[in-house]
Protein backbone atom coordinates (compact mmCIF):
# COMPACT_ATOMS: atom_id res chain seq x y z
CA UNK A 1 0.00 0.00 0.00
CA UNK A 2 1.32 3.73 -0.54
CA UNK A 3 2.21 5.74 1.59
CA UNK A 4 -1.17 7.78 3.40
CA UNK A 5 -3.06 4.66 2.17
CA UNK A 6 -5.37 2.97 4.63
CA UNK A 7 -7.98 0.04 3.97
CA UNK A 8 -11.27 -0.82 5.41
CA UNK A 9 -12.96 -4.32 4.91
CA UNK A 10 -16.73 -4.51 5.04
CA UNK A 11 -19.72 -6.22 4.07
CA UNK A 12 -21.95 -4.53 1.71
CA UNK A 13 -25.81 -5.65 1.35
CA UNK A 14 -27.27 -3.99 -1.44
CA UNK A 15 -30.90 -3.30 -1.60
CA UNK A 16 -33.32 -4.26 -4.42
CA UNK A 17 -33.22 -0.71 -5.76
CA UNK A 18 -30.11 -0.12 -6.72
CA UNK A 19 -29.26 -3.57 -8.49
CA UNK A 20 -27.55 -3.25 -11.29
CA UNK A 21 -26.64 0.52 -10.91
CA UNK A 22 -23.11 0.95 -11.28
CA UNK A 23 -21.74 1.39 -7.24
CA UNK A 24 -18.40 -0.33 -7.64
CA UNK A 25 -17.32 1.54 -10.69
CA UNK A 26 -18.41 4.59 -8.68
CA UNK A 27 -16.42 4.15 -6.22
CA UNK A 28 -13.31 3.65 -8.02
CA UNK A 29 -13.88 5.88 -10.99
CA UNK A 30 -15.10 8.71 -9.16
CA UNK A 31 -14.20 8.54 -5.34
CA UNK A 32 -10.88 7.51 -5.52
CA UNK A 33 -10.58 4.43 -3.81
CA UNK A 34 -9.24 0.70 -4.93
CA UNK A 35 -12.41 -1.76 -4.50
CA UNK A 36 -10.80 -5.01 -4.14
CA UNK A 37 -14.14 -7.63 -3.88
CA UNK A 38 -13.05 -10.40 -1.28
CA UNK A 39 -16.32 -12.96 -2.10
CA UNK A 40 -19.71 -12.04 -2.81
CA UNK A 41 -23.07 -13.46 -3.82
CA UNK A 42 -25.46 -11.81 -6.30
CA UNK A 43 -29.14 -12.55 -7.09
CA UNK A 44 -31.67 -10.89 -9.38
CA UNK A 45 -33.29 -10.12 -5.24
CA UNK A 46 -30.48 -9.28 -3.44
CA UNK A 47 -26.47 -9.03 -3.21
CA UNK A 48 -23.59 -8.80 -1.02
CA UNK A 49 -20.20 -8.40 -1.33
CA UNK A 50 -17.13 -8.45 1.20
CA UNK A 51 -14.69 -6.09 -0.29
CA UNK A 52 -11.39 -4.31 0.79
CA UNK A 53 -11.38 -0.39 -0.25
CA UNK A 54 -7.69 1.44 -0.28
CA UNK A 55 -7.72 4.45 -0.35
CA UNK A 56 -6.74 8.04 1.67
CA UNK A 57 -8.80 8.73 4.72
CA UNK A 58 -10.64 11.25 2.89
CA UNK A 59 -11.47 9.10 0.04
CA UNK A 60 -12.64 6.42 2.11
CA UNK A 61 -14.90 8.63 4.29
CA UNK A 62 -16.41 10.01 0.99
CA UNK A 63 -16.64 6.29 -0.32
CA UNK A 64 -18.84 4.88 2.98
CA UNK A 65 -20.98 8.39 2.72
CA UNK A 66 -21.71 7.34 -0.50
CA UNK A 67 -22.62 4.08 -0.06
CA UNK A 68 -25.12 4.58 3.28
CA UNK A 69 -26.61 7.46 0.51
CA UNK A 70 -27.34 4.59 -2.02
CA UNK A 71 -29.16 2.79 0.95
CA UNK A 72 -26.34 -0.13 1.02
CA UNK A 73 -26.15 -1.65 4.63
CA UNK A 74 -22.72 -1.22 5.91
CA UNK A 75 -20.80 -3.67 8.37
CA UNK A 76 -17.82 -3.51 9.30
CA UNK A 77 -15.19 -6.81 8.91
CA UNK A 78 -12.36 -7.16 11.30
């Protein structure tokens, strides 16, 4: 990781709504952070991921803001 890099690892549930929109590319395209997608499962219903995001603190913050907007339920992985 560079330098003023930090990760967070969490478990994403997506709601109906917003399958299909584009989140992940969001987040690396315009929020600056590396999604790195741990395991996952994805229905036409529902999805979750586990995914690593790298990123600066600022980035990050912006990224989970982003995602809670979107209605995804966020839990922290240790």
């Amino acid at each position: 990781m560079a330098k003023g890099q930090k990760s967070l690892k969490l478990k994403l549930t997506f709601p109906e709504k917003v399958l299909g929109d584009p989140i992940i590319h969001k987040l690396s395209h315009d929020l600056g952070v590396v999604p790195n997608i741990l395991r996952g499962r994805i229905t036409d219903k529902n999805a979750w991921l586990d995914i690593e995001i790298i990123g600066n603190a600022k980035s990050l913050d912006k990224a989970v803001k982003y995602l809670a907007e979107r209605g995804v339920t966020i839990t922290k992985i240790d």
